[in-house]
N, C-alpha and C. Protein backbone atom coordinates (compact mmCIF):
# COMPACT_ATOMS: atom_id res chain seq x y z
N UNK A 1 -1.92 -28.02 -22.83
CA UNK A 1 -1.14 -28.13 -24.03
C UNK A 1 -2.02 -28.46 -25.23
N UNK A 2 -3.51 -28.50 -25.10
CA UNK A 2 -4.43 -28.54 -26.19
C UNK A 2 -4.07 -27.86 -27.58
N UNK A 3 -3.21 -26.43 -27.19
CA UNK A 3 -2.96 -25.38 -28.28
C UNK A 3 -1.65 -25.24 -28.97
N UNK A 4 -1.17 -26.80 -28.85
CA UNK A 4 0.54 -26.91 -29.28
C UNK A 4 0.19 -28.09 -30.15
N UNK A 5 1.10 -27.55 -31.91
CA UNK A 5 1.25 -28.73 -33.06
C UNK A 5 3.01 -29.01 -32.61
N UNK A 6 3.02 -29.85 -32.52
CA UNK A 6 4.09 -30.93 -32.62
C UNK A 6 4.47 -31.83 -33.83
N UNK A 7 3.77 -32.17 -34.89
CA UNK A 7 3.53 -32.87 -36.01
C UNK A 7 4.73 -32.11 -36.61
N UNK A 8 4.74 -31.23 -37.49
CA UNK A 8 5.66 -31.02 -38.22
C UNK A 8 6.99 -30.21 -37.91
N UNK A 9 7.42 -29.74 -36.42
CA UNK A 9 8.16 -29.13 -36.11
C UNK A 9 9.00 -29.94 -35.05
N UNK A 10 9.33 -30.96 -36.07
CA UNK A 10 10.45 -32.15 -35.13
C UNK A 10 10.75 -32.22 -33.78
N UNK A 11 9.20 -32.33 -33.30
CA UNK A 11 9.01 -32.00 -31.45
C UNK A 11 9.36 -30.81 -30.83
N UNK A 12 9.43 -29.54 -31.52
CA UNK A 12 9.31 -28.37 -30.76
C UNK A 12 7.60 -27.65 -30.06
N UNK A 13 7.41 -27.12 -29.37
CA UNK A 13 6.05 -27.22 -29.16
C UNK A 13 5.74 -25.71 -28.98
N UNK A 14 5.54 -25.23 -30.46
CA UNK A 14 4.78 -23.86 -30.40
C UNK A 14 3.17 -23.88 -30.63
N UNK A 15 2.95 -22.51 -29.67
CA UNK A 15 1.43 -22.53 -29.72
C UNK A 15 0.99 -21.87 -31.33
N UNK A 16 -0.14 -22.93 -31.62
CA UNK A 16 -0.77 -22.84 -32.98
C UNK A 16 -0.72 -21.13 -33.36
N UNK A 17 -1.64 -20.30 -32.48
CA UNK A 17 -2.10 -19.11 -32.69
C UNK A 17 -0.34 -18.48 -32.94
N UNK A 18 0.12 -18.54 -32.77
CA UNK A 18 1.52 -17.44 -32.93
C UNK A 18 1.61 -17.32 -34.44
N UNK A 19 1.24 -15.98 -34.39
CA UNK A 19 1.17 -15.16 -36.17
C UNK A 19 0.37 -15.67 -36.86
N UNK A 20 -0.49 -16.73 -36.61
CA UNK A 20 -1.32 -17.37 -37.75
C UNK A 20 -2.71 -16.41 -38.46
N UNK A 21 -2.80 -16.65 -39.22
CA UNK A 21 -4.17 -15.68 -39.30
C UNK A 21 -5.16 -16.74 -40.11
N UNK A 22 -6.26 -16.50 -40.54
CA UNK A 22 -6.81 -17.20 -41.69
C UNK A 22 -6.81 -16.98 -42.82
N UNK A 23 -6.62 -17.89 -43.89
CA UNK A 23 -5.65 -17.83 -45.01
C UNK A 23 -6.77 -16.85 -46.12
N UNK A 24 -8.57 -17.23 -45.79
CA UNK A 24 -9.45 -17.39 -46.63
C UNK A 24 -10.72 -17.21 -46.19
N UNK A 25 -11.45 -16.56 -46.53
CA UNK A 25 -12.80 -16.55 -46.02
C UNK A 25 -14.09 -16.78 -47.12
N UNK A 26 -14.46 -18.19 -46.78
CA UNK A 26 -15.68 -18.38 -48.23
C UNK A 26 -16.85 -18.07 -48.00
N UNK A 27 -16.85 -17.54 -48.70
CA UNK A 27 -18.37 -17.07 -48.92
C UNK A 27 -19.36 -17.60 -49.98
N UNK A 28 -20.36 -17.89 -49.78
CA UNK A 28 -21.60 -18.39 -51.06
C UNK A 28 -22.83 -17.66 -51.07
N UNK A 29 -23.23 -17.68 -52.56
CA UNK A 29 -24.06 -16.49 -52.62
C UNK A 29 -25.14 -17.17 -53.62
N UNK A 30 -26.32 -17.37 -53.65
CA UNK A 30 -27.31 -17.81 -54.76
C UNK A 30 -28.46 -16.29 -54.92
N UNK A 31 -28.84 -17.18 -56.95
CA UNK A 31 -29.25 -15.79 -57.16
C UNK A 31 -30.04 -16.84 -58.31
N UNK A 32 -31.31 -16.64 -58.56
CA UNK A 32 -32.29 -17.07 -59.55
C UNK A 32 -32.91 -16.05 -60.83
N UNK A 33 -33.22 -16.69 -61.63
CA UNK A 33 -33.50 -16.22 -63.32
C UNK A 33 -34.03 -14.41 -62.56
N UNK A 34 -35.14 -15.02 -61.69
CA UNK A 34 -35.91 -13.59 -61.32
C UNK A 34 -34.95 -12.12 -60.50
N UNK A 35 -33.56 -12.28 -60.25
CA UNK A 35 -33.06 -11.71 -59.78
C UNK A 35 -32.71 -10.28 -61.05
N UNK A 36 -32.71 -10.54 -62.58
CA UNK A 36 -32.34 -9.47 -63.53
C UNK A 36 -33.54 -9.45 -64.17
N UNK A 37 -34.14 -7.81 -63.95
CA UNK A 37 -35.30 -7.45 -64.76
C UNK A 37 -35.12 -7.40 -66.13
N UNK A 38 -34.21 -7.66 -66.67
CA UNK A 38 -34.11 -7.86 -68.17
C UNK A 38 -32.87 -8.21 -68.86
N UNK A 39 -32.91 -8.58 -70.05
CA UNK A 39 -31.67 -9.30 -70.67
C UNK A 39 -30.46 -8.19 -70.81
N UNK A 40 -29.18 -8.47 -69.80
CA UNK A 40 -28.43 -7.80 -70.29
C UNK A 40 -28.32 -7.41 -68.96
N UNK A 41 -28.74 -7.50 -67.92
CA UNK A 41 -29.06 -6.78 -66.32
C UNK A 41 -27.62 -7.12 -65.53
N UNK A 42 -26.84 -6.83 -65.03
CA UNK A 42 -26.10 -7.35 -64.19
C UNK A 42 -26.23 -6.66 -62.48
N UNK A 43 -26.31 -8.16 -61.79
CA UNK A 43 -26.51 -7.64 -60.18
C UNK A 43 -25.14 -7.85 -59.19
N UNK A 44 -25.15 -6.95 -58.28
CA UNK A 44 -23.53 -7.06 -57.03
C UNK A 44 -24.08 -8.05 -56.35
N UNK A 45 -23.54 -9.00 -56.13
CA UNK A 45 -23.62 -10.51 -55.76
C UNK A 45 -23.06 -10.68 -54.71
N UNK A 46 -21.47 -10.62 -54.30
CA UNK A 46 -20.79 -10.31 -52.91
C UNK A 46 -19.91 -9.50 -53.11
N UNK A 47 -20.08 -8.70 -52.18
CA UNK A 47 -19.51 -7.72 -51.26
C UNK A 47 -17.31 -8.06 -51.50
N UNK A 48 -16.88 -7.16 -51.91
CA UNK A 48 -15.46 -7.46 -51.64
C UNK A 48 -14.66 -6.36 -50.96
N UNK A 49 -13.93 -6.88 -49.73
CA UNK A 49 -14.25 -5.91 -48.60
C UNK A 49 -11.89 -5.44 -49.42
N UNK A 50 -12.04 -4.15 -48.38
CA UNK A 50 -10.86 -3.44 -49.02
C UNK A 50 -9.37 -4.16 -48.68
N UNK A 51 -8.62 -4.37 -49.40
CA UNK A 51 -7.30 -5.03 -49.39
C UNK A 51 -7.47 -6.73 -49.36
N UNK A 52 -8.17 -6.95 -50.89
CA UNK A 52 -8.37 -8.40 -50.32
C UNK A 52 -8.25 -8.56 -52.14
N UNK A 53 -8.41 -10.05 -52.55
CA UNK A 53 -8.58 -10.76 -53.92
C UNK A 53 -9.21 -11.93 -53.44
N UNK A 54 -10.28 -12.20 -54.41
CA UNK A 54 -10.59 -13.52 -54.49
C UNK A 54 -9.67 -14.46 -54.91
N UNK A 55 -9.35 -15.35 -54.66
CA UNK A 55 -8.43 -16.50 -54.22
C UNK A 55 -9.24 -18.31 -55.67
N UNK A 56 -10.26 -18.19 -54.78
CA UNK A 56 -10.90 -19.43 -56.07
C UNK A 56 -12.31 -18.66 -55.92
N UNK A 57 -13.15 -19.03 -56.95
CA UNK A 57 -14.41 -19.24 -57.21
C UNK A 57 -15.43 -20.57 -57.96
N UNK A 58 -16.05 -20.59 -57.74
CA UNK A 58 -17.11 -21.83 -58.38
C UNK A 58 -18.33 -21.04 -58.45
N UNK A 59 -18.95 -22.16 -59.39
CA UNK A 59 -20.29 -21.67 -59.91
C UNK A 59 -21.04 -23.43 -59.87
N UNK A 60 -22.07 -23.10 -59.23
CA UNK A 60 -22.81 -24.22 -58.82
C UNK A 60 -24.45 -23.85 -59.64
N UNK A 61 -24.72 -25.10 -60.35
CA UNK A 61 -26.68 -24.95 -60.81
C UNK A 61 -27.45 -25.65 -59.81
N UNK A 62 -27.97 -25.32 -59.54
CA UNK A 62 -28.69 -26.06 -58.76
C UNK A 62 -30.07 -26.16 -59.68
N UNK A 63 -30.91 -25.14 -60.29
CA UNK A 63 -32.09 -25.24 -61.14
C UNK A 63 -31.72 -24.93 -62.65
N UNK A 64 -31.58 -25.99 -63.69
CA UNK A 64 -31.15 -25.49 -64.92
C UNK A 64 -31.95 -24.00 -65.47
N UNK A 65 -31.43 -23.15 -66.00
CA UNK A 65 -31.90 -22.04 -66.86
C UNK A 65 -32.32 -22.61 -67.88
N UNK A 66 -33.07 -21.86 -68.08
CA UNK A 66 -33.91 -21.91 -69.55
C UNK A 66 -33.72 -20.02 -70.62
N UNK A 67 -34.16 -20.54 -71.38
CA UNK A 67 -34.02 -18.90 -72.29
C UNK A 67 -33.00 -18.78 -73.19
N UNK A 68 -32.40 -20.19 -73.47
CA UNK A 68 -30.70 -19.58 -74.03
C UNK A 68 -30.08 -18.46 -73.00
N UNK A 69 -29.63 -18.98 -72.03
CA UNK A 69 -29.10 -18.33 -71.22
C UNK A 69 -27.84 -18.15 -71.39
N UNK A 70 -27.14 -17.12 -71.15
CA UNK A 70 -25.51 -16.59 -71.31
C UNK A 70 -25.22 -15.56 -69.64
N UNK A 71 -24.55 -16.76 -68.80
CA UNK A 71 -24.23 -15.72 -67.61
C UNK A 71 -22.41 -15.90 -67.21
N UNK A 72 -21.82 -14.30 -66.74
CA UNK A 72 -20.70 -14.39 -66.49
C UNK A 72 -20.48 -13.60 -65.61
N UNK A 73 -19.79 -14.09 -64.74
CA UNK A 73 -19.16 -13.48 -63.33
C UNK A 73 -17.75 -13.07 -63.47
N UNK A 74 -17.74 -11.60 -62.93
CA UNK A 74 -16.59 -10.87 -63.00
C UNK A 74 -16.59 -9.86 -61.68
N UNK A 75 -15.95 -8.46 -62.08
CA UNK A 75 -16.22 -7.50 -60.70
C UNK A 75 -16.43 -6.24 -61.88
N UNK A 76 -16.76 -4.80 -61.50
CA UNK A 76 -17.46 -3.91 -61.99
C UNK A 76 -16.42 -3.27 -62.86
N UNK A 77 -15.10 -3.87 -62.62
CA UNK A 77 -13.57 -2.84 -63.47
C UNK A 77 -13.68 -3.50 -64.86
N UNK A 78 -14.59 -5.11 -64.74
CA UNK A 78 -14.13 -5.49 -66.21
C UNK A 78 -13.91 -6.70 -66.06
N UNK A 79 -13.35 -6.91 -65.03
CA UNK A 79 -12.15 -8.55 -64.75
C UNK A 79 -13.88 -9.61 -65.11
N UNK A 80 -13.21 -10.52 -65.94
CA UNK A 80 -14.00 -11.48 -66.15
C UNK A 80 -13.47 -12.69 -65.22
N UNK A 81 -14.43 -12.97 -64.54
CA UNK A 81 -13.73 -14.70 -63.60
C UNK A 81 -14.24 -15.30 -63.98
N UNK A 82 -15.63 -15.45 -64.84
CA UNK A 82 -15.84 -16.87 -66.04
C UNK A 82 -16.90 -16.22 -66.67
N UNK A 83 -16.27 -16.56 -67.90
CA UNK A 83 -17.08 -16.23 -69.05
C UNK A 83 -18.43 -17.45 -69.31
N UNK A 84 -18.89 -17.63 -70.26
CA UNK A 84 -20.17 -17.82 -71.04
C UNK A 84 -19.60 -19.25 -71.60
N UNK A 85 -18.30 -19.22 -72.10
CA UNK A 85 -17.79 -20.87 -72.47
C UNK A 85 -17.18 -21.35 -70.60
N UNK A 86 -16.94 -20.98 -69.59
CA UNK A 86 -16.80 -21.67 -68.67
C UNK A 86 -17.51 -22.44 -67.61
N UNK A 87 -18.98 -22.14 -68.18
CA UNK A 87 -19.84 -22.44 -67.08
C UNK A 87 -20.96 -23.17 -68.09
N UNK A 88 -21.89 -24.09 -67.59
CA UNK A 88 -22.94 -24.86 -68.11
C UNK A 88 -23.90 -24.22 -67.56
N UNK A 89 -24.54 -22.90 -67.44
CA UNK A 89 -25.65 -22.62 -66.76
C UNK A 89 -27.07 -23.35 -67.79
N UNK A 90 -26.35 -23.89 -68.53
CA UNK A 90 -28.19 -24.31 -69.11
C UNK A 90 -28.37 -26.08 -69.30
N UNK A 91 -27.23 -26.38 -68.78
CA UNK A 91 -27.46 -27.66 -68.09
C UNK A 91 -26.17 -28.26 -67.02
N UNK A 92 -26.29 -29.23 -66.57
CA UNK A 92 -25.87 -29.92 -65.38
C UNK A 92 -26.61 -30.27 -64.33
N UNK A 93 -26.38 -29.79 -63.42
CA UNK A 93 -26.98 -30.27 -62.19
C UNK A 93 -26.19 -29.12 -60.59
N UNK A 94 -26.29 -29.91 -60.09
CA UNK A 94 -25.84 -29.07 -58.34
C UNK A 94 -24.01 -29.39 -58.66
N UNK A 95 -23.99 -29.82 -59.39
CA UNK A 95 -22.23 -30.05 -59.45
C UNK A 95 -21.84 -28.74 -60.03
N UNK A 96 -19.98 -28.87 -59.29
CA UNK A 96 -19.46 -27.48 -59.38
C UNK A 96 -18.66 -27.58 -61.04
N UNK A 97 -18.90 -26.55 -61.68
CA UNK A 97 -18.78 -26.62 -63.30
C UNK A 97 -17.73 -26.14 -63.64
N UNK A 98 -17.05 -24.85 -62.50
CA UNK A 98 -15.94 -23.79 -63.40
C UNK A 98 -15.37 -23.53 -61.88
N UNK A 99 -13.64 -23.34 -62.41
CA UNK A 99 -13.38 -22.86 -60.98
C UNK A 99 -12.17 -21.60 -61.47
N UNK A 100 -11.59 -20.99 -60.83
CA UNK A 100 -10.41 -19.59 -61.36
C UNK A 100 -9.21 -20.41 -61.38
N UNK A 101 -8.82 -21.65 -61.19
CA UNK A 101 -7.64 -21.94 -61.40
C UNK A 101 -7.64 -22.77 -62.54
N UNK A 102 -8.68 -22.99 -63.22
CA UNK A 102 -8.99 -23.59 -64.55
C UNK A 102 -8.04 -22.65 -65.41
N UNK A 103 -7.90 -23.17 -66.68
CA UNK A 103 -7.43 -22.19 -67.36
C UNK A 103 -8.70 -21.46 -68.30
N UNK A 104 -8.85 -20.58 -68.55
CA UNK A 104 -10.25 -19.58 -68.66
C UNK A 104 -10.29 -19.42 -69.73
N UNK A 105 -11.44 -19.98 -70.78
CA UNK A 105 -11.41 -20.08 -72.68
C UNK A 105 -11.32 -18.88 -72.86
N UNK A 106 -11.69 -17.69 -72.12
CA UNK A 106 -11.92 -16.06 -72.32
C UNK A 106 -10.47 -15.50 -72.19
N UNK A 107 -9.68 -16.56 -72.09
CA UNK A 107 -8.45 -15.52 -71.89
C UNK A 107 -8.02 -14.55 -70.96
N UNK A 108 -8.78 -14.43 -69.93
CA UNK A 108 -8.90 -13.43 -69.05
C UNK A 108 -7.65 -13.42 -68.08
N UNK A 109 -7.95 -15.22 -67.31
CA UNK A 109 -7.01 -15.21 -66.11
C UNK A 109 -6.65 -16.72 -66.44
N UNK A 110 -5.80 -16.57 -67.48
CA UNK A 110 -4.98 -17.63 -67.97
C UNK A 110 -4.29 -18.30 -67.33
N UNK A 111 -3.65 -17.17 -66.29
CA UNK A 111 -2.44 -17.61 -65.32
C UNK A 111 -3.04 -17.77 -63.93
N UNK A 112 -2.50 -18.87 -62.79
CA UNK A 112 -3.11 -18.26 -61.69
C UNK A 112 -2.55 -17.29 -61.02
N UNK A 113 -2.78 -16.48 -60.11
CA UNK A 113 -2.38 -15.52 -59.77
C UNK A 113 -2.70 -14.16 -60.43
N UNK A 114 -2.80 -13.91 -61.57
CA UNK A 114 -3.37 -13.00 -62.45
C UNK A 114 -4.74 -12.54 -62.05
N UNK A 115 -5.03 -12.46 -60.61
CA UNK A 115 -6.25 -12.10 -60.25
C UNK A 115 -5.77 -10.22 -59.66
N UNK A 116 -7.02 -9.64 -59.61
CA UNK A 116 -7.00 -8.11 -59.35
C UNK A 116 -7.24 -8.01 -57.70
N UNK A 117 -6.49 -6.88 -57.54
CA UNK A 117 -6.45 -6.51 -55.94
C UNK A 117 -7.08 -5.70 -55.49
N UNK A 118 -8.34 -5.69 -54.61
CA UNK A 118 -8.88 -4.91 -54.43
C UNK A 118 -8.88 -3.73 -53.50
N UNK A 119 -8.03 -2.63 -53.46
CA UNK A 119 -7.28 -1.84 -52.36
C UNK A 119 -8.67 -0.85 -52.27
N UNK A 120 -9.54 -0.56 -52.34
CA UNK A 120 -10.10 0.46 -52.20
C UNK A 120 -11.62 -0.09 -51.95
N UNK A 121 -12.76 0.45 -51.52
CA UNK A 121 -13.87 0.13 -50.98
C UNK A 121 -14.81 -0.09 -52.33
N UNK A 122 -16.05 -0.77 -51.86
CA UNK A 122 -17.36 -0.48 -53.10
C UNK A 122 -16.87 -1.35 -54.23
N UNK A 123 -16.32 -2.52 -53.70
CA UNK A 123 -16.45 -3.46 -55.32
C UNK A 123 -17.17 -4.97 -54.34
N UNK A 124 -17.48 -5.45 -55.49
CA UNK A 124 -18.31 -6.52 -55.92
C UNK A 124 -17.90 -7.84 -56.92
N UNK A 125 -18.57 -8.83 -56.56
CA UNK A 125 -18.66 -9.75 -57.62
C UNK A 125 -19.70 -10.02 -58.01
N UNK A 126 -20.21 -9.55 -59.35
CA UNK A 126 -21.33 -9.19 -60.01
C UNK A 126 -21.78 -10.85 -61.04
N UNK A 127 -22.79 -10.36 -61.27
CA UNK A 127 -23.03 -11.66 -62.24
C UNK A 127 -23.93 -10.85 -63.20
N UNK A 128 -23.67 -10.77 -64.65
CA UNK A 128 -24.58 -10.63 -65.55
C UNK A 128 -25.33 -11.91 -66.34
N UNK A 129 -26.34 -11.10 -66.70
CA UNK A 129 -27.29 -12.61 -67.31
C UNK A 129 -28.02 -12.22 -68.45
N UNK A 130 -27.72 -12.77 -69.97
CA UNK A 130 -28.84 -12.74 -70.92
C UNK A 130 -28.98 -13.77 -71.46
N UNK A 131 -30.22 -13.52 -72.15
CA UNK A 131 -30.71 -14.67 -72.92
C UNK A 131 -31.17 -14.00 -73.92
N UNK A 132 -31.81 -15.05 -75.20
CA UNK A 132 -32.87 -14.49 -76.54
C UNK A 132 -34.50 -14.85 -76.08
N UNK A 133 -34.31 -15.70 -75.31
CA UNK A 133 -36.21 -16.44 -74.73
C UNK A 133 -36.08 -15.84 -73.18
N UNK A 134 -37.24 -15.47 -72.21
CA UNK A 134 -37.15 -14.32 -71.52
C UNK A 134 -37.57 -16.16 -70.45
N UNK A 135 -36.56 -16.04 -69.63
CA UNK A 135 -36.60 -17.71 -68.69
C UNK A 135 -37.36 -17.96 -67.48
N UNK A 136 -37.66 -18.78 -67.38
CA UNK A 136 -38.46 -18.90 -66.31
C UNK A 136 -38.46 -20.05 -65.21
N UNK A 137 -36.87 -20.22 -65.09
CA UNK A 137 -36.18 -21.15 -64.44
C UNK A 137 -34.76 -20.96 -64.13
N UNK A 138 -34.03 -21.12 -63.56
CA UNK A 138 -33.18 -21.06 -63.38
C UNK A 138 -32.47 -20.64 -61.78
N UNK A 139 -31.63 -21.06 -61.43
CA UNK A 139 -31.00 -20.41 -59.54
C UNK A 139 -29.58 -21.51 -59.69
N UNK A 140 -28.76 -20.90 -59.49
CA UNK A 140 -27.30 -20.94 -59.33
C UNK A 140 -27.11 -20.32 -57.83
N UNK A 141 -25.61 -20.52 -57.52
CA UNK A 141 -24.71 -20.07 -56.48
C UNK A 141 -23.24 -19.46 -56.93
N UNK A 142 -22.91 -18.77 -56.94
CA UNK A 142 -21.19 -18.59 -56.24
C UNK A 142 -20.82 -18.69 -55.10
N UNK A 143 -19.57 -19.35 -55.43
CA UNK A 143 -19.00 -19.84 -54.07
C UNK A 143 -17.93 -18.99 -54.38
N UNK A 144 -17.43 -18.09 -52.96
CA UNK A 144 -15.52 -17.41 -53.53
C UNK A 144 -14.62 -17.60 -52.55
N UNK A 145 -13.40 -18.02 -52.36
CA UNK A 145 -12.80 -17.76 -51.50
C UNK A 145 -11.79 -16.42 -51.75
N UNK A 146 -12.45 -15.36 -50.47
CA UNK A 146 -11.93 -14.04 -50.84
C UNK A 146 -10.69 -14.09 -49.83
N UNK A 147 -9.72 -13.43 -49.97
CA UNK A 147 -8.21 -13.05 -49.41
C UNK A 147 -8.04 -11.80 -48.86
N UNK A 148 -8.16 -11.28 -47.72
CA UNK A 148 -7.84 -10.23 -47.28
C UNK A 148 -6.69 -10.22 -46.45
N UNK A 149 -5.89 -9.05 -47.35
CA UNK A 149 -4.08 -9.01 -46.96
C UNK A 149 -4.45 -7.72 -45.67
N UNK A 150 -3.58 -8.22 -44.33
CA UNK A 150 -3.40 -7.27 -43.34
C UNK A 150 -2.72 -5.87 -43.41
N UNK A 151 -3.21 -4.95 -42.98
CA UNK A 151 -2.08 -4.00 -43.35
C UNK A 151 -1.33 -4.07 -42.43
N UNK A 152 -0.21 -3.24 -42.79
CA UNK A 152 0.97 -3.47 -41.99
C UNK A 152 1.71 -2.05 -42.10
């Protein structure tokens, strides 16, 4: 009986696994100053597999940027998931700075839920990066929790 919750089903004893699936799958991804050969470069960062949405994201520094740096994570259609006012890439620390259920200064994804669905293959969560001083420091992470809906 290892595989029976009892807690919230006023002593009925169904096994956990019946229909459950996993809600979320996180993924983290780091990427440093040296990853864009030039100002304005944007790279596919993770993989977003077909019939799914990212759910939350974060953006973690781990090495401050230098350069007047300006970086924002979105996917290749446009969708911005944090702009340039949501994130501290040119200072903080390893603490998490910006998340998608924030409300977003860019206006983008004001609401939660207002996130894009990805039904079809070959998308990404990209990160672009510029600056005016060419940097020689810097490594961040994304963290996402992506959502993939079953078909049915």
């Amino acid at each position: 009986m290892g595989n029976v919750d009892t807690s919230v089903l006023k002593g009925r004893q169904v096994p956990v696994n019946w229909g459950e699936r996993d809600v979320g799958n996180w993924v983290a991804r780091s990427f440093t100053y040296a990853d864009f050969a030039s100002s304005g470069n944007t790279i596919d960062l993770i993989d977003l597999p077909i019939n799914s949405f990212v759910a939350e994201l974060y953006f973690a520094v781990k090495t401050i940027f230098d350069g007047t740096p300006v970086l924002t994570i979105g996917d290749e259609d446009g969708a911005n998931y944090m702009g340039a006012n949501d994130m501290t890439e040119g200072s903080g620390g390893a603490a998490l700075v910006a998340d998608m259920n924030a409300v977003d200064a860019g206006g983008s994804f004001a609401a939660v839920g207002a996130r894009p669905f990805y039904a079809d293959a070959n998308n990404h969560i990209q990160v672009a990066f510029s600056w005016s001083t060419t940097p020689t420091a810097g490594e961040a992470c994304v963290i996402a929790c992506i959502v993939e809906v079953p078909s049915y």
